[in-house]
PDB file of N, CA and C in Angstrom:
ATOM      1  N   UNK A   1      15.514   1.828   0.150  1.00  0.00           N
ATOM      2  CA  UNK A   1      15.327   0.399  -0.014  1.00  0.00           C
ATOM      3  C   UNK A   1      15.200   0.087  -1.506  1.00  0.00           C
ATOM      4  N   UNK A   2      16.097  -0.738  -1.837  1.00  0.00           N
ATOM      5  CA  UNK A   2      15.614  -1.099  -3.319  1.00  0.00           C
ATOM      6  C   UNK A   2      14.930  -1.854  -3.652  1.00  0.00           C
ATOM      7  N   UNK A   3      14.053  -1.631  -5.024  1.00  0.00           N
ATOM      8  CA  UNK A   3      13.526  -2.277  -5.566  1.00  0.00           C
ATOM      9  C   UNK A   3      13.757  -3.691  -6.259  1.00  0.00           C
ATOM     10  N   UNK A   4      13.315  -4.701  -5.765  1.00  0.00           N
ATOM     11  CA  UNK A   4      13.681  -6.272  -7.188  1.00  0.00           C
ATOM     12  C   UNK A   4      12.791  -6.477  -8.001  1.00  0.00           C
ATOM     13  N   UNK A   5      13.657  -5.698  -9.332  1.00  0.00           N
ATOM     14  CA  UNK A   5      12.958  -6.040 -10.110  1.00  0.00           C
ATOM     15  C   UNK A   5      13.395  -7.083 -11.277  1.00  0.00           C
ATOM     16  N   UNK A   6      12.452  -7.838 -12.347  1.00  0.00           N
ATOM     17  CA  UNK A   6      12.592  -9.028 -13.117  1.00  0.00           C
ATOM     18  C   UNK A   6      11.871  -8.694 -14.164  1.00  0.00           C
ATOM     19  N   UNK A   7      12.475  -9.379 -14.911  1.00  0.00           N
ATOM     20  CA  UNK A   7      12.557  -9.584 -16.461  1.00  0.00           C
ATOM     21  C   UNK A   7      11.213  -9.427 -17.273  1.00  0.00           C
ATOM     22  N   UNK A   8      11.077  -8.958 -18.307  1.00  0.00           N
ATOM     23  CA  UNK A   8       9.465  -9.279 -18.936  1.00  0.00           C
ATOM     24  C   UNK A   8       9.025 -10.145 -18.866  1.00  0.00           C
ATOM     25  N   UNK A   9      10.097 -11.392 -19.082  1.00  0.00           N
ATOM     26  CA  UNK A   9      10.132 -12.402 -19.549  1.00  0.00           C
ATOM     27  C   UNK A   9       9.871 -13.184 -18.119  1.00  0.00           C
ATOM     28  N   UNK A  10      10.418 -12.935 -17.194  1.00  0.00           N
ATOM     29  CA  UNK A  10      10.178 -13.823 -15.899  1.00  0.00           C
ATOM     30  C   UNK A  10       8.884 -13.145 -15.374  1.00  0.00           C
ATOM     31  N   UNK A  11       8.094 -12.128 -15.705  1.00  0.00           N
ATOM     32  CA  UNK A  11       6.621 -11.178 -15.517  1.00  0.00           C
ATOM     33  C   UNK A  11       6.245 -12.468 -16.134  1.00  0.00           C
ATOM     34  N   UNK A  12       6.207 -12.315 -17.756  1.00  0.00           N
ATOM     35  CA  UNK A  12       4.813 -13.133 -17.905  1.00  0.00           C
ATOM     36  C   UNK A  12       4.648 -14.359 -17.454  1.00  0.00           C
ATOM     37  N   UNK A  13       6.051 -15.365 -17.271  1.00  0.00           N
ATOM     38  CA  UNK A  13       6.194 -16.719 -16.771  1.00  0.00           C
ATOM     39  C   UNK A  13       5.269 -16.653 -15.482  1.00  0.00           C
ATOM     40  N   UNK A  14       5.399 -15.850 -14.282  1.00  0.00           N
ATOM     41  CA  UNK A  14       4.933 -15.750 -13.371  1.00  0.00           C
ATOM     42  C   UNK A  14       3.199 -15.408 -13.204  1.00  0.00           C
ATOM     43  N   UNK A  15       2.879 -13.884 -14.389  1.00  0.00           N
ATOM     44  CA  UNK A  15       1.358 -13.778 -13.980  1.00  0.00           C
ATOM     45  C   UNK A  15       0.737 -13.671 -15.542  1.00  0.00           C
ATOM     46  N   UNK A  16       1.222 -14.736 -16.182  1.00  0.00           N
ATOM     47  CA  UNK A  16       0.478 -14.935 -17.323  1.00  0.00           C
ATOM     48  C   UNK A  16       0.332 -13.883 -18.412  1.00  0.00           C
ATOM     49  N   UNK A  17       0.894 -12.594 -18.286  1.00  0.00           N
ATOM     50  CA  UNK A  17       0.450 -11.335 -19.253  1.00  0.00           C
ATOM     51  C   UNK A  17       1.554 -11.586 -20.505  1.00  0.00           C
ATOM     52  N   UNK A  18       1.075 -11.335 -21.534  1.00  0.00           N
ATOM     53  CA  UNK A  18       2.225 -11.359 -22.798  1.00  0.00           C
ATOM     54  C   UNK A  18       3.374 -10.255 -22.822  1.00  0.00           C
ATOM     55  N   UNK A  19       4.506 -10.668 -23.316  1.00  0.00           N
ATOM     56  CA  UNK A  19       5.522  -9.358 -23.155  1.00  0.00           C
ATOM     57  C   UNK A  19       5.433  -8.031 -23.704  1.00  0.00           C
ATOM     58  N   UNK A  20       4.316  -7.969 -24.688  1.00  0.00           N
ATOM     59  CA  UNK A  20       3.858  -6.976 -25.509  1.00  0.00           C
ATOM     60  C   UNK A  20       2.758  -6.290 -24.383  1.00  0.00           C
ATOM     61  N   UNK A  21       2.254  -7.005 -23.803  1.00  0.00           N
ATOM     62  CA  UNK A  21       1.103  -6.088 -22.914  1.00  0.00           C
ATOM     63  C   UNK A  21       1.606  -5.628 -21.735  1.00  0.00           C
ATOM     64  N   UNK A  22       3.153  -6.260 -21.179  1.00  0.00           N
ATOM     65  CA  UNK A  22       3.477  -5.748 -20.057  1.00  0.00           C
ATOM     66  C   UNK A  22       4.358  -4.323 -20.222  1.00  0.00           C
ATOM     67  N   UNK A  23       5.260  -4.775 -21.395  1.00  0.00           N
ATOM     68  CA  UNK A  23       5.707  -3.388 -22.535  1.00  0.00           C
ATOM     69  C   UNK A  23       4.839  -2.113 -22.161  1.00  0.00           C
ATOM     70  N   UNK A  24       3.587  -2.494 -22.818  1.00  0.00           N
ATOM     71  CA  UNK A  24       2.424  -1.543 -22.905  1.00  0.00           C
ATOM     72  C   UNK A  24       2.297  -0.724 -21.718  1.00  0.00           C
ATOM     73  N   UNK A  25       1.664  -1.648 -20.851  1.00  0.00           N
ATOM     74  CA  UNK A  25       1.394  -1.696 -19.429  1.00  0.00           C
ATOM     75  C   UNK A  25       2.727  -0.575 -18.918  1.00  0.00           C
ATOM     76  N   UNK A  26       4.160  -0.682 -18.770  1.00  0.00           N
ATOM     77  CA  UNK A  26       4.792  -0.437 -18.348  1.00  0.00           C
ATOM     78  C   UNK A  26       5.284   1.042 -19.163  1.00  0.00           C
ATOM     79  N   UNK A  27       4.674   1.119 -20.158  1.00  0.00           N
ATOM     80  CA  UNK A  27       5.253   2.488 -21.222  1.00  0.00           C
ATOM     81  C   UNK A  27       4.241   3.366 -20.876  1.00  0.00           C
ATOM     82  N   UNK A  28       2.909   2.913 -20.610  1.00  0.00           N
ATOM     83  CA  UNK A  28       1.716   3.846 -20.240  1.00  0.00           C
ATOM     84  C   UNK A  28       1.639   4.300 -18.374  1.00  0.00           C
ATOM     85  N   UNK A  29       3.109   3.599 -18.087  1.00  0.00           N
ATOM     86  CA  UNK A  29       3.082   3.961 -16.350  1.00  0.00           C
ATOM     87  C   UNK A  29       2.027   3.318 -15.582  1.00  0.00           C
ATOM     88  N   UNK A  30       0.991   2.290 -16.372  1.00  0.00           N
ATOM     89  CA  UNK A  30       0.027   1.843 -15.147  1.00  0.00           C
ATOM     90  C   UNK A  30       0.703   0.478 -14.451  1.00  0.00           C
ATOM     91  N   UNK A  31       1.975   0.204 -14.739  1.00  0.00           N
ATOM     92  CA  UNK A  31       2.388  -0.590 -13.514  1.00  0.00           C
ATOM     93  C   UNK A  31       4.657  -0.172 -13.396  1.00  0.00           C
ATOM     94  N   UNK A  32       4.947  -0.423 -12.669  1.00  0.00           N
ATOM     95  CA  UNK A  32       6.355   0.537 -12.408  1.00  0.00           C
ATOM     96  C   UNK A  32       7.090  -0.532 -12.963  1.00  0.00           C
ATOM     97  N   UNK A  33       8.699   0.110 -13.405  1.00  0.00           N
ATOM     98  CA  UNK A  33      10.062  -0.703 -13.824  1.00  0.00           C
ATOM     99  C   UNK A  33      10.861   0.631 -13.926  1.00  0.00           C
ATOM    100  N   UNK A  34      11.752  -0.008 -14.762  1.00  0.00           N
ATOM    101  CA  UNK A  34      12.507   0.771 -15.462  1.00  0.00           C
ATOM    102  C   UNK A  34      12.930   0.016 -16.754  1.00  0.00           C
ATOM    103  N   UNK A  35      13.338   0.960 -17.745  1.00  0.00           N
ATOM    104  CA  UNK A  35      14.365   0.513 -19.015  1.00  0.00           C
ATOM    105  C   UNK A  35      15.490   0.797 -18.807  1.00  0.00           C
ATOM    106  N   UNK A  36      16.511  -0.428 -18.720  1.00  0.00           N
ATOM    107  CA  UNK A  36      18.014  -0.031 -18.378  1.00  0.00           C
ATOM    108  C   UNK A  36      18.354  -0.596 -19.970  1.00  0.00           C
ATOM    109  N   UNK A  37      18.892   0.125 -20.741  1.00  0.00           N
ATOM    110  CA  UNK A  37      19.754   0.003 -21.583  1.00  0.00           C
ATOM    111  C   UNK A  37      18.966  -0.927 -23.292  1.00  0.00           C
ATOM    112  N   UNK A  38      17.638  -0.279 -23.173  1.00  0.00           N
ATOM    113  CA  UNK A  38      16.849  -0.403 -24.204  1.00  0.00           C
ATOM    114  C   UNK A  38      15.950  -2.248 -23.878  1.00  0.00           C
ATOM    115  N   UNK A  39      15.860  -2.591 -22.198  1.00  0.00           N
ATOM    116  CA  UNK A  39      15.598  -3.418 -21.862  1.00  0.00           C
ATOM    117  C   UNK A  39      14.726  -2.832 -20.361  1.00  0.00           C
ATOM    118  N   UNK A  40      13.140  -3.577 -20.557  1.00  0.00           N
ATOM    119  CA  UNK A  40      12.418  -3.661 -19.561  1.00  0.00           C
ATOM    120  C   UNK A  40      12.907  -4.455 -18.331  1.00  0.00           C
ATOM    121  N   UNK A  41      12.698  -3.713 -16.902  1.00  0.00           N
ATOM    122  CA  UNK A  41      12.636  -4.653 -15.880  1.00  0.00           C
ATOM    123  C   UNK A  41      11.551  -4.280 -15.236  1.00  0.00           C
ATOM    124  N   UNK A  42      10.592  -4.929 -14.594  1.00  0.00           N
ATOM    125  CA  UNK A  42       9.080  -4.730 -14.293  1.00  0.00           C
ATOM    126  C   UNK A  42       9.093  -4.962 -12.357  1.00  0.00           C
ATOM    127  N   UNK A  43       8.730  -3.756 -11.616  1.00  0.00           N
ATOM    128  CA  UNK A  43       8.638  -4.340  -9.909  1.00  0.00           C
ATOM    129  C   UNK A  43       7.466  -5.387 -10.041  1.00  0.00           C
ATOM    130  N   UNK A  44       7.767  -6.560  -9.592  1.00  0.00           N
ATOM    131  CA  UNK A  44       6.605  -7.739  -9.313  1.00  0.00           C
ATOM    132  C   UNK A  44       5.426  -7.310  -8.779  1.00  0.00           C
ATOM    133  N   UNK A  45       5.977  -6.271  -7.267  1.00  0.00           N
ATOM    134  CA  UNK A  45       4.595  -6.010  -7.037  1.00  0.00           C
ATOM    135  C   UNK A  45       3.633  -5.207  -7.585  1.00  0.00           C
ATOM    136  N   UNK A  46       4.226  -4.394  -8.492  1.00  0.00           N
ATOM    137  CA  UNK A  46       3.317  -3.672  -9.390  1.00  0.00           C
ATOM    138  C   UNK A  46       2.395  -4.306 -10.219  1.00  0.00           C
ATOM    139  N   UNK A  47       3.126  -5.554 -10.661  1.00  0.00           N
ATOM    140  CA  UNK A  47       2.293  -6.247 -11.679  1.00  0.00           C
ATOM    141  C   UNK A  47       1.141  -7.413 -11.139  1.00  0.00           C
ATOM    142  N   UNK A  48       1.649  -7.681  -9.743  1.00  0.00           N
ATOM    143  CA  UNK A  48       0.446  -8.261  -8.722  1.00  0.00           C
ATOM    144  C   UNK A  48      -0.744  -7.564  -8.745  1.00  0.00           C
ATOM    145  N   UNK A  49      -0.554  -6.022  -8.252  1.00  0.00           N
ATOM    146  CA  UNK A  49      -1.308  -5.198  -7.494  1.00  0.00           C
ATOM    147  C   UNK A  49      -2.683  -4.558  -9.173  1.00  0.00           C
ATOM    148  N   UNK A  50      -1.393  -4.662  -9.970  1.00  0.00           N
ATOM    149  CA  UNK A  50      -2.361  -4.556 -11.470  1.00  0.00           C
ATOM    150  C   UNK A  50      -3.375  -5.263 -11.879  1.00  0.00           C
ATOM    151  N   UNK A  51      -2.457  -6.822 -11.265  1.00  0.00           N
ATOM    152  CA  UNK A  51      -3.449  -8.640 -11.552  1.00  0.00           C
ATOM    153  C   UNK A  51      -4.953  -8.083 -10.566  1.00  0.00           C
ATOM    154  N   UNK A  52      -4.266  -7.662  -9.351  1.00  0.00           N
ATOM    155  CA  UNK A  52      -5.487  -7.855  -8.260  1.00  0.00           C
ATOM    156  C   UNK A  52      -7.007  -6.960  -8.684  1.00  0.00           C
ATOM    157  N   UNK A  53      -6.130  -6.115  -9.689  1.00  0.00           N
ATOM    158  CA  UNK A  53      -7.186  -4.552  -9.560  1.00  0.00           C
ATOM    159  C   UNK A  53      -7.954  -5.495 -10.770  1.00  0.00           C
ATOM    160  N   UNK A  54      -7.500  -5.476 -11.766  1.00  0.00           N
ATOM    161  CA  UNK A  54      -8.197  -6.173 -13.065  1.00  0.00           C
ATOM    162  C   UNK A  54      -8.857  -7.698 -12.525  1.00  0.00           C
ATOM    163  N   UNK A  55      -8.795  -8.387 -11.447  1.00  0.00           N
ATOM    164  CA  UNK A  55      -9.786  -9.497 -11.353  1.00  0.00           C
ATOM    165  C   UNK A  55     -10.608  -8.745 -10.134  1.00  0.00           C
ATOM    166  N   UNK A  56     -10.488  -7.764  -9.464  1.00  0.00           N
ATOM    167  CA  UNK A  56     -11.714  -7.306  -8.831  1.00  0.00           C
ATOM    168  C   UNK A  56     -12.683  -6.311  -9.771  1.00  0.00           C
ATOM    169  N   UNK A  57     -12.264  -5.805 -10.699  1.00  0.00           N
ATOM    170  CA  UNK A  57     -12.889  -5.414 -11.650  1.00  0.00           C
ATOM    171  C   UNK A  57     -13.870  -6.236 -12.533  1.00  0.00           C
ATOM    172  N   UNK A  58     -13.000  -7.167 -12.766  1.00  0.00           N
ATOM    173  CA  UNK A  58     -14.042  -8.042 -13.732  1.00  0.00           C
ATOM    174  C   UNK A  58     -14.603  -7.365 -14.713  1.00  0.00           C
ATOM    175  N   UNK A  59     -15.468  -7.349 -15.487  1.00  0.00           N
ATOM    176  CA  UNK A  59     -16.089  -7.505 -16.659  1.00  0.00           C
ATOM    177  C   UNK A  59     -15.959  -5.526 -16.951  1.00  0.00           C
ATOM    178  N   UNK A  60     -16.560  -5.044 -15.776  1.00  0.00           N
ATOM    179  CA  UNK A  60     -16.114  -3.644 -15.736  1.00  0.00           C
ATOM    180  C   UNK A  60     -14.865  -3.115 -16.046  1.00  0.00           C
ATOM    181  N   UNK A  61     -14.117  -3.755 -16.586  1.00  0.00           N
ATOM    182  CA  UNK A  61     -12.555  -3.467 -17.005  1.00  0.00           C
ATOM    183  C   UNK A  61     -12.740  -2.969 -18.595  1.00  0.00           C
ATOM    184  N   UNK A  62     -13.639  -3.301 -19.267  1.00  0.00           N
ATOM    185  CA  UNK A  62     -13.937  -3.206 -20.567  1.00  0.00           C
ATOM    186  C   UNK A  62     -14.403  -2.426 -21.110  1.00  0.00           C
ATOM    187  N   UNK A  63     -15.337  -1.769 -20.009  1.00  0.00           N
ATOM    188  CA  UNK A  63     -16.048  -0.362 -20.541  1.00  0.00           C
ATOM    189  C   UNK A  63     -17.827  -1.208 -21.067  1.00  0.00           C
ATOM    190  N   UNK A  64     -18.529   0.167 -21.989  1.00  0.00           N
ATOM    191  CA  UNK A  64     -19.682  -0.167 -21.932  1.00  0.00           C
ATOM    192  C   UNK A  64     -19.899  -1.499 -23.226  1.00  0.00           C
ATOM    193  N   UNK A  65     -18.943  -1.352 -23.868  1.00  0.00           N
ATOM    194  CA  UNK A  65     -19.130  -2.518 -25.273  1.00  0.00           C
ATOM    195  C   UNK A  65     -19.170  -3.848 -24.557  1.00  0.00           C
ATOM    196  N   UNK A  66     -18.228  -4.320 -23.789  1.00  0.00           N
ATOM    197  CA  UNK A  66     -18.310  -5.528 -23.416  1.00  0.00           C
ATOM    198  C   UNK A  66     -19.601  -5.761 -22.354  1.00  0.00           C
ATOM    199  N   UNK A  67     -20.495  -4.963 -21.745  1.00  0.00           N
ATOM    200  CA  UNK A  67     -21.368  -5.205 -20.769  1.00  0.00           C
ATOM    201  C   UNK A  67     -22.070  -5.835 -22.140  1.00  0.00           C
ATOM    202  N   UNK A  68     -22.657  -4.729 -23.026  1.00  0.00           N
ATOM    203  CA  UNK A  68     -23.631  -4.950 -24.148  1.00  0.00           C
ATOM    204  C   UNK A  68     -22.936  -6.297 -24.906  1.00  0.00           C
ATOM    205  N   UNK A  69     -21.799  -6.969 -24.993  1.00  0.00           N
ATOM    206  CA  UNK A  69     -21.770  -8.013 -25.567  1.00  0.00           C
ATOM    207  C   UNK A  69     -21.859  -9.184 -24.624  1.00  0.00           C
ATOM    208  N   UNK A  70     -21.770  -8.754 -23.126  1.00  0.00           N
ATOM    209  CA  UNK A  70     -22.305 -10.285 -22.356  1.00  0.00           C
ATOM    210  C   UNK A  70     -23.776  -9.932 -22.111  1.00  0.00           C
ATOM    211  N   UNK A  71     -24.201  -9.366 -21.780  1.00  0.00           N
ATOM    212  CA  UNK A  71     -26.155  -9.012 -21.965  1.00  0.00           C
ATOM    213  C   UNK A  71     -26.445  -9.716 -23.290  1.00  0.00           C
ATOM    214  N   UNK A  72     -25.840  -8.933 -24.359  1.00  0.00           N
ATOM    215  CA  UNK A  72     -26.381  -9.994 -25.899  1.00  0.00           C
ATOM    216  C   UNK A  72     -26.060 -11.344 -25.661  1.00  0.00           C
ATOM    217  N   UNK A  73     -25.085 -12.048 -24.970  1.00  0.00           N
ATOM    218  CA  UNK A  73     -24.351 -13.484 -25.385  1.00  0.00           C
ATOM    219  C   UNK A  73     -25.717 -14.239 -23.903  1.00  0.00           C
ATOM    220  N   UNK A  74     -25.989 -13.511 -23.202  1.00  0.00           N
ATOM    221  CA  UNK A  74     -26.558 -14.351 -22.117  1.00  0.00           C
ATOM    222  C   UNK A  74     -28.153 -13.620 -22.062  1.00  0.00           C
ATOM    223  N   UNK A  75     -28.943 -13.234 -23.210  1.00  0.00           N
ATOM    224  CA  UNK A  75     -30.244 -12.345 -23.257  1.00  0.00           C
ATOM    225  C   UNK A  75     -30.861 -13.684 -24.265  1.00  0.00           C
ATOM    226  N   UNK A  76     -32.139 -13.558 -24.550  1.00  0.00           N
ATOM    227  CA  UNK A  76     -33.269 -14.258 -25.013  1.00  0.00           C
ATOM    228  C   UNK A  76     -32.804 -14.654 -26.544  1.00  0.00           C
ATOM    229  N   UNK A  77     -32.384 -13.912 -27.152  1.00  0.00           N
ATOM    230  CA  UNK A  77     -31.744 -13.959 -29.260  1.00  0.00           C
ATOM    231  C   UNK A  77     -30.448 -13.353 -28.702  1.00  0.00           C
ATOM    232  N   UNK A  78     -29.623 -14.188 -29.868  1.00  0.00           N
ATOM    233  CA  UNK A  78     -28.334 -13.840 -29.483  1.00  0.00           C
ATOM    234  C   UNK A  78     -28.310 -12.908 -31.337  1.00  0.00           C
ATOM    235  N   UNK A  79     -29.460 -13.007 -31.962  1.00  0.00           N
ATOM    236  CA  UNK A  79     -29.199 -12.136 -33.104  1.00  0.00           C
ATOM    237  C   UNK A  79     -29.807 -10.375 -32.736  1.00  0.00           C
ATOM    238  N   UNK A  80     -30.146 -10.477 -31.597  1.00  0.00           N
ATOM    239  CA  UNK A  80     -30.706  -8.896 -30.970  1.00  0.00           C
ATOM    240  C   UNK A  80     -29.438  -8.112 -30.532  1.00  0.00           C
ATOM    241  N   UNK A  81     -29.129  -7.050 -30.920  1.00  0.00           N
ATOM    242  CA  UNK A  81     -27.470  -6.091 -30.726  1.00  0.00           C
ATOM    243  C   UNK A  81     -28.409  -4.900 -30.339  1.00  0.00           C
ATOM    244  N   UNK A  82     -28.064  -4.733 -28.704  1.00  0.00           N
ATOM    245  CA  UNK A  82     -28.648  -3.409 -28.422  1.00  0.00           C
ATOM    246  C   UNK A  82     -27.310  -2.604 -28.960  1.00  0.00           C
ATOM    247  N   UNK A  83     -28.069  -1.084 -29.058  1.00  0.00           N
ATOM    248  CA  UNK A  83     -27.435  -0.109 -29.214  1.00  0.00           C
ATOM    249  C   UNK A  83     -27.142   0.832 -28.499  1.00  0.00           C
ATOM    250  N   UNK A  84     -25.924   1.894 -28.296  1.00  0.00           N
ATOM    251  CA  UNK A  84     -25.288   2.471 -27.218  1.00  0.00           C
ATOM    252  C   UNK A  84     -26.298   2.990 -26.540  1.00  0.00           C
ATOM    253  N   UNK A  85     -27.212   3.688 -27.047  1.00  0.00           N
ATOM    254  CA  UNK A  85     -28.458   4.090 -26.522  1.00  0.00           C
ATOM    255  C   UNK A  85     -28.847   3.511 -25.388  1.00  0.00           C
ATOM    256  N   UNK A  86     -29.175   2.272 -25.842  1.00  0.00           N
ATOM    257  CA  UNK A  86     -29.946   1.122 -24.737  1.00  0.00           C
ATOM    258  C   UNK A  86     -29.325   0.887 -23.970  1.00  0.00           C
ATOM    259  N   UNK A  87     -28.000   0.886 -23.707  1.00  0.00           N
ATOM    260  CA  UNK A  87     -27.035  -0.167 -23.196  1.00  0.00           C
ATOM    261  C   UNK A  87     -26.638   1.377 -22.665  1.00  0.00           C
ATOM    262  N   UNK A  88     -26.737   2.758 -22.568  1.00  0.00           N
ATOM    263  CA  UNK A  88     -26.566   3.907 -21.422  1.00  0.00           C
ATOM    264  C   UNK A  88     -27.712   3.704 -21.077  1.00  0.00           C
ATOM    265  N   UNK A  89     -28.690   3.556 -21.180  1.00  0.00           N
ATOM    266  CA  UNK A  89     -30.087   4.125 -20.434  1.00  0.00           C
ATOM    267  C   UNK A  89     -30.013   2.652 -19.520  1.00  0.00           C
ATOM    268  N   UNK A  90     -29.729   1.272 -19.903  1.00  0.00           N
ATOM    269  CA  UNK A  90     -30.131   0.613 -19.031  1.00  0.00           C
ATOM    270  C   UNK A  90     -28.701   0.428 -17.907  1.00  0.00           C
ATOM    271  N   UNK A  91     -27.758   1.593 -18.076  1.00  0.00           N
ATOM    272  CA  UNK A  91     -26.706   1.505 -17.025  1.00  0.00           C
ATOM    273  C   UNK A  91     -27.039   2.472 -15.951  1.00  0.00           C
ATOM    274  N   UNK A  92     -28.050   3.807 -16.638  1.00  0.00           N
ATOM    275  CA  UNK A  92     -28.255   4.787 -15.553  1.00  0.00           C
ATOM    276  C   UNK A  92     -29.840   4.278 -14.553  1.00  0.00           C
TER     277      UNK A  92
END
């Protein structure tokens, strides 16, 4: 059964990602295509199933820096910067 696949360019029109990140996305294998002839074509549903994983993820997509920068942006002083320290001990 073949695959339909579309354009970078009709990717980002459709789920908002820039052509440079779907590039990315698609050179690092975390979502499927092919390059025919020094040109990306991206399977849609790959790039759905990518959308779906990254908004059930949420904030956890970022790793530990971004927890420690929404804790700082939504904590008591926004001039207080915990450090990796704090920000492992208060994950375990």
């Amino acid at each position: 059964m073949p695959i339909d696949l579309i354009s970078v360019k009709q990717a980002t029109e459709k789920y908002g990602y820039s052509g440079s990140h779907l590039r990315d996305l698609l050179s690092k294998g975390v979502i499927c295509g092919e390059k025919i002839a020094g040109v990306w074509l991206v399977d849609p549903d790959s790039v759905a199933e990518h959308q779906a994983r990254m908004e059930r993820l949420g904030n956890k997509k970022h790793g530990t820096w971004a927890r420690g920068s929404a804790e700082k942006s939504t904590g008591p002083s926004k001039s207080s910067s915990p450090d990796q320290a704090e920000i492992t001990k208060r994950e375990q």
